[in-house]
Protein backbone atom coordinates (compact mmCIF):
# COMPACT_ATOMS: atom_id res chain seq x y z
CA UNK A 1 0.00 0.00 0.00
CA UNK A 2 1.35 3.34 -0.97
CA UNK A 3 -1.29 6.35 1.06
CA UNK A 4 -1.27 9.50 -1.00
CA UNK A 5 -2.50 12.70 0.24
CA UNK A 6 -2.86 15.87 -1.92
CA UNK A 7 -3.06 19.40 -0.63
CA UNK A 8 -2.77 22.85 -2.33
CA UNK A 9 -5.92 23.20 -4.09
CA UNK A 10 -8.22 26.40 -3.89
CA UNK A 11 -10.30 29.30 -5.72
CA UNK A 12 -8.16 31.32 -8.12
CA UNK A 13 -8.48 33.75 -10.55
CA UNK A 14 -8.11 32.84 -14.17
CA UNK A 15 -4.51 33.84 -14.96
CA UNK A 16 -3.11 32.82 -11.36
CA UNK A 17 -1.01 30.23 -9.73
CA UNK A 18 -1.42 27.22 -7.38
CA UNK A 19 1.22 24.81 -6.28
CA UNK A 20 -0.49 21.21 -5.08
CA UNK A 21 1.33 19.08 -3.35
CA UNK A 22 1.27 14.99 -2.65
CA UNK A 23 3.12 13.62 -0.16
CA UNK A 24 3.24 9.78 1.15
CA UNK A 25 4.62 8.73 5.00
CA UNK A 26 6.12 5.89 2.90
CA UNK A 27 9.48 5.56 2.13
CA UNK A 28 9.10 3.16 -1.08
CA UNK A 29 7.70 6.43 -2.86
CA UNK A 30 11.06 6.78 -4.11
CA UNK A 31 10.21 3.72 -6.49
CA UNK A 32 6.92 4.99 -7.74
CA UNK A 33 6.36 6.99 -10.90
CA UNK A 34 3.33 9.52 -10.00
CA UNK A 35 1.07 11.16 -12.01
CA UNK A 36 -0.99 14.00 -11.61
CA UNK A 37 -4.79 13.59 -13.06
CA UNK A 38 -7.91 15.61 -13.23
CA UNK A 39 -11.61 15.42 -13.20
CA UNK A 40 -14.47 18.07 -13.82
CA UNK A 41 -18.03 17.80 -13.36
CA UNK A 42 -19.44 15.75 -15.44
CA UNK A 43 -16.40 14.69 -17.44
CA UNK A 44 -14.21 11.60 -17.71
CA UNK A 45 -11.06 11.46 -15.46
CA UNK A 46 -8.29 13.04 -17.93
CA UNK A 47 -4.33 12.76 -17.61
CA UNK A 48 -2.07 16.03 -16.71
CA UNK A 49 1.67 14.85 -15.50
CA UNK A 50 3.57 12.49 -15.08
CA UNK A 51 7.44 12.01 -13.62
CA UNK A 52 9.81 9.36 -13.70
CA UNK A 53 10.36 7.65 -10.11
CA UNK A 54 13.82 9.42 -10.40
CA UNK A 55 12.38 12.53 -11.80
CA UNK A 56 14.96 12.25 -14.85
CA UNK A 57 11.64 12.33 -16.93
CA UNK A 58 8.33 13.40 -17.30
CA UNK A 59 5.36 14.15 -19.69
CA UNK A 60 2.70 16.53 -20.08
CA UNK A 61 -0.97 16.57 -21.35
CA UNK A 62 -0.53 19.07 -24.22
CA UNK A 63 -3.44 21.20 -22.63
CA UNK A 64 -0.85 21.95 -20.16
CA UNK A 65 2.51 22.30 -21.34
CA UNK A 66 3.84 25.40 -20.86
CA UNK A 67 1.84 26.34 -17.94
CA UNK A 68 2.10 23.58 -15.46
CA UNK A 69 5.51 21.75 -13.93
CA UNK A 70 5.73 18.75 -12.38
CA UNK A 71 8.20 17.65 -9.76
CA UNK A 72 9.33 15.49 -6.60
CA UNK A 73 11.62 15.36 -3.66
CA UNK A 74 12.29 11.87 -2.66
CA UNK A 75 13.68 13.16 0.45
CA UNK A 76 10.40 14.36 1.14
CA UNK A 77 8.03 11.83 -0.15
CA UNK A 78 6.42 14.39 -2.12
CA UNK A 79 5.40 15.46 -5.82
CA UNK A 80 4.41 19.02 -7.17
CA UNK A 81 2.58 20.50 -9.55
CA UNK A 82 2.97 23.82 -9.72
CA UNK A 83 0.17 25.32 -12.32
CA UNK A 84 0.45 28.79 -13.44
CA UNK A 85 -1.33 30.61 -16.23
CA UNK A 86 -4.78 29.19 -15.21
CA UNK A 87 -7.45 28.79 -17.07
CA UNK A 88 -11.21 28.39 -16.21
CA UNK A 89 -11.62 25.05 -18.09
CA UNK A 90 -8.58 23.91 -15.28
CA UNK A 91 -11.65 23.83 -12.77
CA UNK A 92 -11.47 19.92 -11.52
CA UNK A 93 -10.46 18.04 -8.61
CA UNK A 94 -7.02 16.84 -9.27
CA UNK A 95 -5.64 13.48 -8.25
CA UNK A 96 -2.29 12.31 -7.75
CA UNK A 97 -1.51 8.56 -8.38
CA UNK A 98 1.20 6.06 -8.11
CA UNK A 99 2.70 3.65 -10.46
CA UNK A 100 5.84 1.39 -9.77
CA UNK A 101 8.65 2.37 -11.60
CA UNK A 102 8.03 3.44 -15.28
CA UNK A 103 5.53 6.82 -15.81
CA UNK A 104 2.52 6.14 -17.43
CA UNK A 105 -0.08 8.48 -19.23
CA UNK A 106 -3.84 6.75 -18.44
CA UNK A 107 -5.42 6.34 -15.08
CA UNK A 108 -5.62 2.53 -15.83
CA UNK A 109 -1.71 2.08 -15.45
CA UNK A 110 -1.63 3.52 -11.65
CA UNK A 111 -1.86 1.46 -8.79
CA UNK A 112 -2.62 4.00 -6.10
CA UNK A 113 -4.70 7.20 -5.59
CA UNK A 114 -5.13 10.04 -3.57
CA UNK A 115 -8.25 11.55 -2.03
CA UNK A 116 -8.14 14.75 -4.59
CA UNK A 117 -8.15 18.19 -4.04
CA UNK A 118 -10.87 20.52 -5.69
CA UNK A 119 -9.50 23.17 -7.68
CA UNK A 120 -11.23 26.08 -8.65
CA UNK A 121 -10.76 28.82 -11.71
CA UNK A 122 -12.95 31.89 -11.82
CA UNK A 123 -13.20 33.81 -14.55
């Protein structure tokens, strides 16, 4: 079992920046590539990030590239996503997941899951 726990999320204005967070109180995160996904009301989970359990690699949904970053310090037992540039359509509850070893880019690949935080972009 690998607990996740995501934190960071809030109301914004379109055009502004939030940093989420996911951290784990396990110490085999370190061997886990994580992903960051997202879903909206009424709308089918969709991916966002992903990093490399060494974070030597990662991949973006192209919605997102440019604007968002992901990241991790094993030390810490924690990835980022640091979002900037944020767009109403961004409004979702975003999910971080785990997947041992290699990064992968649907929902379907990840073994564990995080509670979600709600995200929200005015307008």
């Amino acid at each position: 079992q690998l607990p996740l726990t995501e934190s960071g999320g809030g109301l914004v204005q379109a055009g502004g920046s939030l940093n989420l967070s996911c951290s784990s109180s396990k110490p085999t995160f370190s061997s886990y590539s994580m992903g960051w996904f997202r879903q909206a009301p009424g709308k089918e989970r969709e991916f966002v990030a992903t990093i490399m359990w060494s974070g030597s690699s990662t991949g973006y949904a192209d919605s997102v590239k440019g604007r968002f970053t992901i990241s991790r310090d094993n030390d810490k037992n924690t990835v980022y996503l640091q979002m900037n540039n944020l767009k109403p359509e961004g409004t979702a509850v975003y999910y971080c997941a785990a997947k041992y070893y290699r990064m992968g880019y649907s929902g379907g690949d990840y073994d564990y899951w995080g509670q979600g935080t709600q995200v929200t972009v005015s307008a």
